[in-house]
PDB file of N, CA and C in Angstrom:
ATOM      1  N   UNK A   1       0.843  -1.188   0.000  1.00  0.00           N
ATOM      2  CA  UNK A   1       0.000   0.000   0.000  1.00  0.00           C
ATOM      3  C   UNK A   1       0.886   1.249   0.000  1.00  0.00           C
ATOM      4  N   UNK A   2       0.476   2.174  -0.476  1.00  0.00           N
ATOM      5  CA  UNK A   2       1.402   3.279  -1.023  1.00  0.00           C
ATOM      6  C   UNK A   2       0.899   4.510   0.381  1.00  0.00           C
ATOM      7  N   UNK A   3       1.767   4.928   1.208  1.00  0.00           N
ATOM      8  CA  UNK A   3       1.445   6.248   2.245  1.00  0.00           C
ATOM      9  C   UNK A   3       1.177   7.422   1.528  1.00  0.00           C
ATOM     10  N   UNK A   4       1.014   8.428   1.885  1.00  0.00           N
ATOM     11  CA  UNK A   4       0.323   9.431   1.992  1.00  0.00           C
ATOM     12  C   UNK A   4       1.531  10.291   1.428  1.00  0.00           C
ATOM     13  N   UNK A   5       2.862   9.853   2.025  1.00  0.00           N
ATOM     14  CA  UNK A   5       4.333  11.028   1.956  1.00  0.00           C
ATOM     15  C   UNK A   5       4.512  10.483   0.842  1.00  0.00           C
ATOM     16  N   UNK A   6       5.120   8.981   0.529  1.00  0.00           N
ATOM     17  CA  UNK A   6       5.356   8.396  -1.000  1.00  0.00           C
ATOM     18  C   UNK A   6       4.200   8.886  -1.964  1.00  0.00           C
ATOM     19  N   UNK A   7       3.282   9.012  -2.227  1.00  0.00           N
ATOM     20  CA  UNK A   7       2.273   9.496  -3.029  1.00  0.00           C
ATOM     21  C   UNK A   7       2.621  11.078  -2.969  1.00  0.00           C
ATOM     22  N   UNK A   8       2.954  11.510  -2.187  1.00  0.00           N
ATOM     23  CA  UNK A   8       3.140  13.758  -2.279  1.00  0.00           C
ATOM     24  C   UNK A   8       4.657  13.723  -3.266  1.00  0.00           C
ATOM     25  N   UNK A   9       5.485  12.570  -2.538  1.00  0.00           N
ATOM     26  CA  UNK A   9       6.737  12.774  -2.923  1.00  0.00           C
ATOM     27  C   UNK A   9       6.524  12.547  -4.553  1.00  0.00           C
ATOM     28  N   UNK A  10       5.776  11.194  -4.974  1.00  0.00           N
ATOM     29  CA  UNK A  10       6.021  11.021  -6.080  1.00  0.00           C
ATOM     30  C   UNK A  10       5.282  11.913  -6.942  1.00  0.00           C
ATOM     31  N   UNK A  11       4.841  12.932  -6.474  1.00  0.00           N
ATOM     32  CA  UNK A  11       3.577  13.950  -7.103  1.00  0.00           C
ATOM     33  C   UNK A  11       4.512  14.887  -7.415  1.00  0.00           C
ATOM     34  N   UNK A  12       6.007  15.217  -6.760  1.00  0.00           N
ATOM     35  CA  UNK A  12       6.690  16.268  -6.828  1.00  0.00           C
ATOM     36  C   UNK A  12       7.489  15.758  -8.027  1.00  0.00           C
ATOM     37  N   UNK A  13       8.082  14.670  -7.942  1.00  0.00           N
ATOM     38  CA  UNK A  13       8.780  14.064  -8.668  1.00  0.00           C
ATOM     39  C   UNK A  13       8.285  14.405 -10.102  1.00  0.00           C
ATOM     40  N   UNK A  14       7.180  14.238 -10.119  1.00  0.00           N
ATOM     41  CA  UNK A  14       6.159  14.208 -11.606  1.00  0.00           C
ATOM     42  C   UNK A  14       6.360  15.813 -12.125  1.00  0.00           C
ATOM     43  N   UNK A  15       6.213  16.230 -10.873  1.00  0.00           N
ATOM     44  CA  UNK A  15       5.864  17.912 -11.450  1.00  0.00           C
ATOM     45  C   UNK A  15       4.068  18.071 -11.247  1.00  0.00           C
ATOM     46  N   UNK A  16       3.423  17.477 -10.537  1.00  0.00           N
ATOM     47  CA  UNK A  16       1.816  17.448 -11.079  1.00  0.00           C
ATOM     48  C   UNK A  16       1.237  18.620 -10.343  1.00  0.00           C
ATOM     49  N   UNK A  17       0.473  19.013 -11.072  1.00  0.00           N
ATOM     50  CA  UNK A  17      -0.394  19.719 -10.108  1.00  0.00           C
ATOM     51  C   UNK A  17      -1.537  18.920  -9.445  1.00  0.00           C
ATOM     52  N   UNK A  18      -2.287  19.934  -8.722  1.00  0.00           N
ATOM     53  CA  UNK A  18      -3.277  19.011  -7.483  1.00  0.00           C
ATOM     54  C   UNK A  18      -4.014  18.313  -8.509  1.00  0.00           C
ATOM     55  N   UNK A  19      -4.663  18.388  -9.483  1.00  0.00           N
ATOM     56  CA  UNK A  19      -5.858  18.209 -10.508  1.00  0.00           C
ATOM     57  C   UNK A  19      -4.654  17.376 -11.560  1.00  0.00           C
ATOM     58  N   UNK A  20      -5.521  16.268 -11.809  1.00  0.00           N
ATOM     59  CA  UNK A  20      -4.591  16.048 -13.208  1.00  0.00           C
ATOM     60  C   UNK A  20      -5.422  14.576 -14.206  1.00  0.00           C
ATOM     61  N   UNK A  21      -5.017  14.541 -15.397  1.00  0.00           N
ATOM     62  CA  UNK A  21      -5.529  13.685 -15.569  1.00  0.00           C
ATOM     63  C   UNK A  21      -4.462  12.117 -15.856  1.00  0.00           C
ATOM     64  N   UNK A  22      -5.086  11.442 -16.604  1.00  0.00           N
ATOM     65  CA  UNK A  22      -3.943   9.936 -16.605  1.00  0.00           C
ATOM     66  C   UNK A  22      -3.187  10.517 -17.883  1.00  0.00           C
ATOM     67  N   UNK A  23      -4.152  11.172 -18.805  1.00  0.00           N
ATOM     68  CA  UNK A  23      -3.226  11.953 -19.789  1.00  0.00           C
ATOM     69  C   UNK A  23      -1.888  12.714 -19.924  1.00  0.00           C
ATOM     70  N   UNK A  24      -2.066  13.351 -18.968  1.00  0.00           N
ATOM     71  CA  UNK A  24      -1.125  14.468 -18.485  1.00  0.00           C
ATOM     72  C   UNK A  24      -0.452  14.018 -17.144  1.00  0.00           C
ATOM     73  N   UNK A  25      -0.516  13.028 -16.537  1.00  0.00           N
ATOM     74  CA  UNK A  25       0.472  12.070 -15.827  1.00  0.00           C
ATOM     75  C   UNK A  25       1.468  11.650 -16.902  1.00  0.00           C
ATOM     76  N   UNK A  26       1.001  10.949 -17.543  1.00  0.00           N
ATOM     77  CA  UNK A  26       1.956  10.636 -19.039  1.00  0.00           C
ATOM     78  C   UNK A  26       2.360  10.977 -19.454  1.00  0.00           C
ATOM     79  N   UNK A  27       1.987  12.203 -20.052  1.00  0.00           N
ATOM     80  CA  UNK A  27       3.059  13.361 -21.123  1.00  0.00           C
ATOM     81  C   UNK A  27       4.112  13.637 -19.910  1.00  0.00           C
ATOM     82  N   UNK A  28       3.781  14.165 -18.322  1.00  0.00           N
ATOM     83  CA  UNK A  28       4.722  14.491 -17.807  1.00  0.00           C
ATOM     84  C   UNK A  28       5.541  13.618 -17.013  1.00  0.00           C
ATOM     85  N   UNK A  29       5.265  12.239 -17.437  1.00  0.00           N
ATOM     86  CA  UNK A  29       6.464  11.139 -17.316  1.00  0.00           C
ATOM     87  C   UNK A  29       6.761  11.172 -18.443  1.00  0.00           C
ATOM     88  N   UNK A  30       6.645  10.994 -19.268  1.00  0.00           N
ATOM     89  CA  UNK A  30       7.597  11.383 -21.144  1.00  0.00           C
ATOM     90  C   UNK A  30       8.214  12.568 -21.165  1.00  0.00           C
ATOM     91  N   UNK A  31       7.973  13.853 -20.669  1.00  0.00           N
ATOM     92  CA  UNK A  31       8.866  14.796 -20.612  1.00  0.00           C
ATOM     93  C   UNK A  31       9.777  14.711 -20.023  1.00  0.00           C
ATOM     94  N   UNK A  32      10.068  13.996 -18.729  1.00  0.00           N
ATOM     95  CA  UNK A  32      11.039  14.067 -17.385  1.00  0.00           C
ATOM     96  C   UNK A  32      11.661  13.043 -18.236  1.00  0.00           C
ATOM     97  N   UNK A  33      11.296  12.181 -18.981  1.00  0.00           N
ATOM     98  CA  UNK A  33      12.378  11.088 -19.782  1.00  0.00           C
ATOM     99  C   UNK A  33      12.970  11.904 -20.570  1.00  0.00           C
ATOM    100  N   UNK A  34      12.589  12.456 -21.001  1.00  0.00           N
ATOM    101  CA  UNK A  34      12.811  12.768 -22.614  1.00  0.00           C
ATOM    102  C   UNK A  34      14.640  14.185 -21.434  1.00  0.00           C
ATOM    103  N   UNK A  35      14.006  14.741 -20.494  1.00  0.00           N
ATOM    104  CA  UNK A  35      14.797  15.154 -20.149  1.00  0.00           C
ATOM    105  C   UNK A  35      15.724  14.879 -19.346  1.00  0.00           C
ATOM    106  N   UNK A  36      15.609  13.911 -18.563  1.00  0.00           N
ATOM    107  CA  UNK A  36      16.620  13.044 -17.745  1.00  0.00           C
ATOM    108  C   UNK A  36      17.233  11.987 -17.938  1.00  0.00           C
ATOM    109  N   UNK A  37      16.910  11.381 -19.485  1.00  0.00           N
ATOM    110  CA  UNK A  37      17.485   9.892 -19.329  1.00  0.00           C
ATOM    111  C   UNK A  37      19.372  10.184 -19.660  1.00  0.00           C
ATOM    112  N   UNK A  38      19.651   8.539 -19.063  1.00  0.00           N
ATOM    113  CA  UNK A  38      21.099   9.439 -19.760  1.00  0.00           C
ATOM    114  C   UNK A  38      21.805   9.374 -20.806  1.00  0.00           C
ATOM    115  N   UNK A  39      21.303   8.706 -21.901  1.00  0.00           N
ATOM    116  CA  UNK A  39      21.346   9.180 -23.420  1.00  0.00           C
ATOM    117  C   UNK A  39      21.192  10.675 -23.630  1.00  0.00           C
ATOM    118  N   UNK A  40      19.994  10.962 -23.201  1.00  0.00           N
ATOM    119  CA  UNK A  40      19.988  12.522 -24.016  1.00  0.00           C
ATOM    120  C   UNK A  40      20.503  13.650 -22.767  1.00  0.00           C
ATOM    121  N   UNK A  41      20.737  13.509 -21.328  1.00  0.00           N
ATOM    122  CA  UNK A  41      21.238  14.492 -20.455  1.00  0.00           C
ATOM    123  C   UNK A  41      22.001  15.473 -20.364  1.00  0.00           C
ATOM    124  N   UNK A  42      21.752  16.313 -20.327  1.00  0.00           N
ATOM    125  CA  UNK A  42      23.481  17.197 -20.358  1.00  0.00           C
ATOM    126  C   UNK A  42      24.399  16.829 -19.113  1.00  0.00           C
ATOM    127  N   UNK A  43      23.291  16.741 -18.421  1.00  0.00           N
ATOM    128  CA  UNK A  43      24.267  16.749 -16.915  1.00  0.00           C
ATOM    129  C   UNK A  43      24.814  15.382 -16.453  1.00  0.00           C
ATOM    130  N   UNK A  44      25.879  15.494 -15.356  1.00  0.00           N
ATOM    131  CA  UNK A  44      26.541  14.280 -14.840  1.00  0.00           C
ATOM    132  C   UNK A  44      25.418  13.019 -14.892  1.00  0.00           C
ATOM    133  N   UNK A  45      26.299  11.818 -15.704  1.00  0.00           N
ATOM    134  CA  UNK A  45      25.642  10.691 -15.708  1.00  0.00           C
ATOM    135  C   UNK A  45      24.788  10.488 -14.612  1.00  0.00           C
ATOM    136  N   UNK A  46      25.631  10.222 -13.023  1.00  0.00           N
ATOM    137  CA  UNK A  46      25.163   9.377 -12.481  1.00  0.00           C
ATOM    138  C   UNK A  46      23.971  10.205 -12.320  1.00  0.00           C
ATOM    139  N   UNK A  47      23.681  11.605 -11.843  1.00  0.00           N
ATOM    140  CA  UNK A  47      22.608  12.476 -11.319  1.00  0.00           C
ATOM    141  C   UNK A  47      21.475  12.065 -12.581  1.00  0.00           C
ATOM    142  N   UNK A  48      22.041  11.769 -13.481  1.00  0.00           N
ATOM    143  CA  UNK A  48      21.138  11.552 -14.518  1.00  0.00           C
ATOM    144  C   UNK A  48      19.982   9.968 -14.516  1.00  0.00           C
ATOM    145  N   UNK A  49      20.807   9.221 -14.300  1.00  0.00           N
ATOM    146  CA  UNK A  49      20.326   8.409 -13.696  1.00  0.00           C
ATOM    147  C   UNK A  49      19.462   7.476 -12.965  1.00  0.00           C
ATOM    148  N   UNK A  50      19.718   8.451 -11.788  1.00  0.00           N
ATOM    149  CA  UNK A  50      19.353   8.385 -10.535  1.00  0.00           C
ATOM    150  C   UNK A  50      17.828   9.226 -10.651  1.00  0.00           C
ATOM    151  N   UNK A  51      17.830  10.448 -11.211  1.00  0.00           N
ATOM    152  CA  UNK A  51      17.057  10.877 -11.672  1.00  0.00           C
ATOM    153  C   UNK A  51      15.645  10.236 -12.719  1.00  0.00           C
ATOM    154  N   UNK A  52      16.306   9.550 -13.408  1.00  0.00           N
ATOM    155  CA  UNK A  52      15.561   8.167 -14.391  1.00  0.00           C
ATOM    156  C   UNK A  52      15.073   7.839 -13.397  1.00  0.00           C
ATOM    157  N   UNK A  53      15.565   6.641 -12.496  1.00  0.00           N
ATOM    158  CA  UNK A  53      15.186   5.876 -11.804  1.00  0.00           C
ATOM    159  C   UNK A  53      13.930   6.677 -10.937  1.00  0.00           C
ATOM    160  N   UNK A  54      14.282   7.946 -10.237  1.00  0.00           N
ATOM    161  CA  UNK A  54      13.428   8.042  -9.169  1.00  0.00           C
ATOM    162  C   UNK A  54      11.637   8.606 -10.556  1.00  0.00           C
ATOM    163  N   UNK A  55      12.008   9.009 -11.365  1.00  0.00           N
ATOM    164  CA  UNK A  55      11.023   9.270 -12.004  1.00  0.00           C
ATOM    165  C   UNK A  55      10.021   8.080 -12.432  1.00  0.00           C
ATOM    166  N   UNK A  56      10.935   6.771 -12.926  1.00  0.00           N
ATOM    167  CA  UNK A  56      10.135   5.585 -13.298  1.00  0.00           C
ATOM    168  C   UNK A  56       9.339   5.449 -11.789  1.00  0.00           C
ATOM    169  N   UNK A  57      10.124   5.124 -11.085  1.00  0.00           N
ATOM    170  CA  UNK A  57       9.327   4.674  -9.937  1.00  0.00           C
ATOM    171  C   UNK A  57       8.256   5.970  -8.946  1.00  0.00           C
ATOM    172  N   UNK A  58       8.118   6.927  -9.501  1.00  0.00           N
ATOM    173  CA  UNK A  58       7.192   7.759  -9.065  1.00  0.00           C
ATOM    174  C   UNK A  58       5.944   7.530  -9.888  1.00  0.00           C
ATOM    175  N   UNK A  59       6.329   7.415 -11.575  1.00  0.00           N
ATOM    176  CA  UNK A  59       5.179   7.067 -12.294  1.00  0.00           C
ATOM    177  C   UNK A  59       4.689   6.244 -11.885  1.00  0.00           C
ATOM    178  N   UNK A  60       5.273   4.873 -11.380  1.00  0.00           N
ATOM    179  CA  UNK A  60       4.833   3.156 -11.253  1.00  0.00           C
ATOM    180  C   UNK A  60       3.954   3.667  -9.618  1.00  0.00           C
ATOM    181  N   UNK A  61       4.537   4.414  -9.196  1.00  0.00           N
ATOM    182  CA  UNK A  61       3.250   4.683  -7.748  1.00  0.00           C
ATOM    183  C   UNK A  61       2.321   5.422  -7.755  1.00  0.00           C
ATOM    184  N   UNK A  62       2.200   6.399  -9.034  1.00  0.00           N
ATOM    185  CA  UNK A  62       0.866   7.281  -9.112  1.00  0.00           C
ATOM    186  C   UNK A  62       0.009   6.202  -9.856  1.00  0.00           C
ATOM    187  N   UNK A  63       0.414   5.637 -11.169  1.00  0.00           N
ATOM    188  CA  UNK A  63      -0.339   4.751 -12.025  1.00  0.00           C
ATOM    189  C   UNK A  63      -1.373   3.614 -10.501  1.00  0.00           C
ATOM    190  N   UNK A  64      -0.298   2.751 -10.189  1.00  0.00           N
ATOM    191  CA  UNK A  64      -1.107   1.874  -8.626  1.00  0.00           C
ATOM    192  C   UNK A  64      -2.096   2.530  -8.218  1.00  0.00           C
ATOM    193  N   UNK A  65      -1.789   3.827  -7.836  1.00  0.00           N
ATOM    194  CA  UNK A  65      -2.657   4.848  -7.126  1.00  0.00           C
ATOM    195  C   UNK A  65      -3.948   4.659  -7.616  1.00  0.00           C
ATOM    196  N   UNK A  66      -3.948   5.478  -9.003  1.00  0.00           N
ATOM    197  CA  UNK A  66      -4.690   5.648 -10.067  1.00  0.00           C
ATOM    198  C   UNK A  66      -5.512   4.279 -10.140  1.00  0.00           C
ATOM    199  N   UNK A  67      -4.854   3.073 -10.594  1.00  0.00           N
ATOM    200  CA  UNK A  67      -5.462   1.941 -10.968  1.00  0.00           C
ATOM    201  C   UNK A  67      -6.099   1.415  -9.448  1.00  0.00           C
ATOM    202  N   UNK A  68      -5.616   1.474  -8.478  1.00  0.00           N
ATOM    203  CA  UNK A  68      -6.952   1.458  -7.422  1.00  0.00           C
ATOM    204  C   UNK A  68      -8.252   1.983  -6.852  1.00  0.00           C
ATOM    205  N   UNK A  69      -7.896   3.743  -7.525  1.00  0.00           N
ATOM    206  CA  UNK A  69      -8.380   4.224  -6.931  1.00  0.00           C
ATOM    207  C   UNK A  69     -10.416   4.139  -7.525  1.00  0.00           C
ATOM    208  N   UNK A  70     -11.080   3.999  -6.580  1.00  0.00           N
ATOM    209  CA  UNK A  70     -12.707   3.828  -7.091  1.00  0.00           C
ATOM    210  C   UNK A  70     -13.381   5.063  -7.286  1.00  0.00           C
ATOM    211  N   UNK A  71     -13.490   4.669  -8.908  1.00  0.00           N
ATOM    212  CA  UNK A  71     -14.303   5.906  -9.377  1.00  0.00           C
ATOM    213  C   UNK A  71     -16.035   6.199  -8.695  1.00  0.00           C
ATOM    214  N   UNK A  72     -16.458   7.164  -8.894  1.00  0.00           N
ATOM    215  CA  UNK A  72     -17.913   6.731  -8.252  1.00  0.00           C
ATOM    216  C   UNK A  72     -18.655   7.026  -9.641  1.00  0.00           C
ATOM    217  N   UNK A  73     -19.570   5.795 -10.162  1.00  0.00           N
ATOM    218  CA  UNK A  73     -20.710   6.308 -11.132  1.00  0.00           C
ATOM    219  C   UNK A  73     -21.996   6.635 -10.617  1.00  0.00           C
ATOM    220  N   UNK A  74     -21.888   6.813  -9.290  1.00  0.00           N
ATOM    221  CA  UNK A  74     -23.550   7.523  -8.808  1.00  0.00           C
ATOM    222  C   UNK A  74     -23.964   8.838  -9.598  1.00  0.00           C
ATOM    223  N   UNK A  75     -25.506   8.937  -9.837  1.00  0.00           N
ATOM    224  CA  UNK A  75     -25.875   9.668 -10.889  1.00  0.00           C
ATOM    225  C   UNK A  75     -25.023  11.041  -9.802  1.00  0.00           C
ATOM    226  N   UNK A  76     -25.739  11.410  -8.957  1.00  0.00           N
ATOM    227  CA  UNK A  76     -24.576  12.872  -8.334  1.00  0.00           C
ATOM    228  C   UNK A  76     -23.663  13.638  -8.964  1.00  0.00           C
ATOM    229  N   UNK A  77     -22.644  12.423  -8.634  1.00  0.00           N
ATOM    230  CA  UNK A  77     -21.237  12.562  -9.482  1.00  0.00           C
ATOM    231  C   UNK A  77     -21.094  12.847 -10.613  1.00  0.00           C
ATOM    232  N   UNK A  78     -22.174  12.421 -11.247  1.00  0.00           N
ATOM    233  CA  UNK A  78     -21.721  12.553 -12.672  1.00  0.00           C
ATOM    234  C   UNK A  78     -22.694  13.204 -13.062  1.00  0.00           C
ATOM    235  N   UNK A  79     -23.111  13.921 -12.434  1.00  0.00           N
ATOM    236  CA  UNK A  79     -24.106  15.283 -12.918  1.00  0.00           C
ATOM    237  C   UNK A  79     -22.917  16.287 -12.685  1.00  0.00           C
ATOM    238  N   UNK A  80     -22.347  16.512 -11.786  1.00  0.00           N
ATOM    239  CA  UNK A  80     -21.401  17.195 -11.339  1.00  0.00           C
ATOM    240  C   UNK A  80     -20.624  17.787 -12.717  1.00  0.00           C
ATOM    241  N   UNK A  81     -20.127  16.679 -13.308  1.00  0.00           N
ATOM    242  CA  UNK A  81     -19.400  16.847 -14.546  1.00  0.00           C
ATOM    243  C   UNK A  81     -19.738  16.980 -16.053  1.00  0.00           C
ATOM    244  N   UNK A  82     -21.460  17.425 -15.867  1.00  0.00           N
ATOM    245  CA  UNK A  82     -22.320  17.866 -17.026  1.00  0.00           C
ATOM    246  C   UNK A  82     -21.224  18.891 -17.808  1.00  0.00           C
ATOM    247  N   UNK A  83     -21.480  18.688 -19.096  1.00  0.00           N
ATOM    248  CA  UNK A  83     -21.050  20.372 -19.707  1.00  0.00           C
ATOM    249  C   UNK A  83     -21.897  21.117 -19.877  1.00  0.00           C
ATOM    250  N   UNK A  84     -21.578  22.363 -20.040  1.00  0.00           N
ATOM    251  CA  UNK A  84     -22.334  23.482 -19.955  1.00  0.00           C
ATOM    252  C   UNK A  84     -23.730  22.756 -21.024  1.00  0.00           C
ATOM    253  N   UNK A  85     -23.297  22.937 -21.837  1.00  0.00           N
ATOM    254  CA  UNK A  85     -24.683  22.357 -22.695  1.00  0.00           C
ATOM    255  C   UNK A  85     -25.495  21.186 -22.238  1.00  0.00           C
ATOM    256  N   UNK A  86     -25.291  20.151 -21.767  1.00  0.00           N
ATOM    257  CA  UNK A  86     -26.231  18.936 -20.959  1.00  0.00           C
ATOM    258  C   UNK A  86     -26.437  19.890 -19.749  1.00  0.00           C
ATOM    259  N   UNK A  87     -26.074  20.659 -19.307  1.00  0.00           N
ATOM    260  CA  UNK A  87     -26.245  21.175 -17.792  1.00  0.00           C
ATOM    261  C   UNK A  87     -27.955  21.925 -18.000  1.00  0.00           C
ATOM    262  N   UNK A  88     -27.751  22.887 -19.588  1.00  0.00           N
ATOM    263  CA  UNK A  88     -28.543  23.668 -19.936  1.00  0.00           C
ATOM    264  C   UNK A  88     -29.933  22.865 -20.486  1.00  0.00           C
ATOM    265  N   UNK A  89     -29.453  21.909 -21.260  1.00  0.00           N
ATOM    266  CA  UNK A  89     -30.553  21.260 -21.681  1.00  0.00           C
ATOM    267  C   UNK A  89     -31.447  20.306 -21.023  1.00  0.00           C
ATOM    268  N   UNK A  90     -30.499  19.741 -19.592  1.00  0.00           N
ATOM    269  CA  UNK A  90     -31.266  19.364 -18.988  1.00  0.00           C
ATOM    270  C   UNK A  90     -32.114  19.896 -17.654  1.00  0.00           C
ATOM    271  N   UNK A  91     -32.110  21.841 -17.670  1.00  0.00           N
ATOM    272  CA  UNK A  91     -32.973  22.373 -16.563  1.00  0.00           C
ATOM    273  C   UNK A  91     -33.760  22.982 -17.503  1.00  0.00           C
ATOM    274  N   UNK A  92     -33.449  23.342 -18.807  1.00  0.00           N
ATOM    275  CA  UNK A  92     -34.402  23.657 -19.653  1.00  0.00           C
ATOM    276  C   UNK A  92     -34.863  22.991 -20.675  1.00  0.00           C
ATOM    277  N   UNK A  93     -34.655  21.871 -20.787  1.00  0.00           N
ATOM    278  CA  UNK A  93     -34.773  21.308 -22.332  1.00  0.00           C
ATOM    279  C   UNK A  93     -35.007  21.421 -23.667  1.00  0.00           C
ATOM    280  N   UNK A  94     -36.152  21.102 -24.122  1.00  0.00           N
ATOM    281  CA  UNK A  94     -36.265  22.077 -25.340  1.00  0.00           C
ATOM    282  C   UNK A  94     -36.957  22.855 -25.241  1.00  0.00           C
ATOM    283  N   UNK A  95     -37.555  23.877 -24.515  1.00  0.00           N
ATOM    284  CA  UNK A  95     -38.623  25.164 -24.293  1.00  0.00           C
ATOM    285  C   UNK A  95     -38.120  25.961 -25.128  1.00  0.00           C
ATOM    286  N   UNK A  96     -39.287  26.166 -26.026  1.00  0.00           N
ATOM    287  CA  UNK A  96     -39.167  26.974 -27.096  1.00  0.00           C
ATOM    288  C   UNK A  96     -38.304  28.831 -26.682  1.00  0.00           C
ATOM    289  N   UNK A  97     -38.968  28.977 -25.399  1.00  0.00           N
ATOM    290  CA  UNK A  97     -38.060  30.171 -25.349  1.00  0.00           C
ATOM    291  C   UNK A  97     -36.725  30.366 -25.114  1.00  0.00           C
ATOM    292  N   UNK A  98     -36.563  29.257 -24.718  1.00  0.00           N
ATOM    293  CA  UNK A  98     -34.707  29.125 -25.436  1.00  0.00           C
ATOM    294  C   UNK A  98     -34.090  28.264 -25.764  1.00  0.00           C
ATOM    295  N   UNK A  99     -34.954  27.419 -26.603  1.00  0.00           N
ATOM    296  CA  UNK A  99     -34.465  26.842 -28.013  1.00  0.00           C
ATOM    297  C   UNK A  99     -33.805  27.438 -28.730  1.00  0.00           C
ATOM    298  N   UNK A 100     -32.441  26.563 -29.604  1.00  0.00           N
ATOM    299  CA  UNK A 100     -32.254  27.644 -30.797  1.00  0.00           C
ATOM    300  C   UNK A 100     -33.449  27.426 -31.815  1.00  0.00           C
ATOM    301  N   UNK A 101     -34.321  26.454 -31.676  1.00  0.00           N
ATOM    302  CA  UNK A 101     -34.749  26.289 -32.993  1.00  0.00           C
ATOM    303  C   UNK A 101     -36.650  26.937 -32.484  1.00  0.00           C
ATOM    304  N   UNK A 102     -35.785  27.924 -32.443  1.00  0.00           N
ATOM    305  CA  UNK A 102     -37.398  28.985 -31.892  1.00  0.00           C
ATOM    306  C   UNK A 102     -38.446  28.967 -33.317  1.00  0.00           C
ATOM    307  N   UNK A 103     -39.641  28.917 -33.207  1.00  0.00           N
ATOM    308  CA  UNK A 103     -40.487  29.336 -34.421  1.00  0.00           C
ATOM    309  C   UNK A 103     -41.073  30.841 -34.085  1.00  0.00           C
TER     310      UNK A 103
END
């Protein structure tokens, strides 16, 4: 089971902000490669490295995270995350007075 400090730490590691998606977990484990491995590094091997390493294994503990963590499909929730347009159409629906398709 992954603590509370290993999960912040590996959040720093990433670069993430509080909000994120699995998308953008990814790109910003492909960036930290793309900039730390030590093929392409500028800097001292070993820091380079070491750096690799702590990044793989920050990804491999957010992904766990992620892949445990329980989504909720209660209707609630996922009203919550209407877009503006389902939000609109479903307190007004189609009422002609603000329909686009007014006669």
């Amino acid at each position: 089971m992954i603590t509370y400090k290993e999960l912040i730490a590996a959040k720093a590691v990433l670069e993430l902000p509080d909000r994120v998606s699995l998308r953008e977990i990814r790109a910003s484990y492909i960036n930290l490669l793309k900039r730390w491995h030590p093929d392409t590094c500028a800097e001292d091997g070993e820091k380079c490295s070491e750096m690799t390493q702590r990044i793989v294994s920050a990804y491999r503990m957010v992904l766990a995270y992620c892949e445990a963590y329980e989504y909720s499909f209660e209707d609630q929730e996922l009203r919550r995350h209407l877009s503006n347009e389902e939000w609109w159409l479903e307190k007004f629906g189609e009422d002609p007075l603000w329909s686009k398709n007014q006669k």
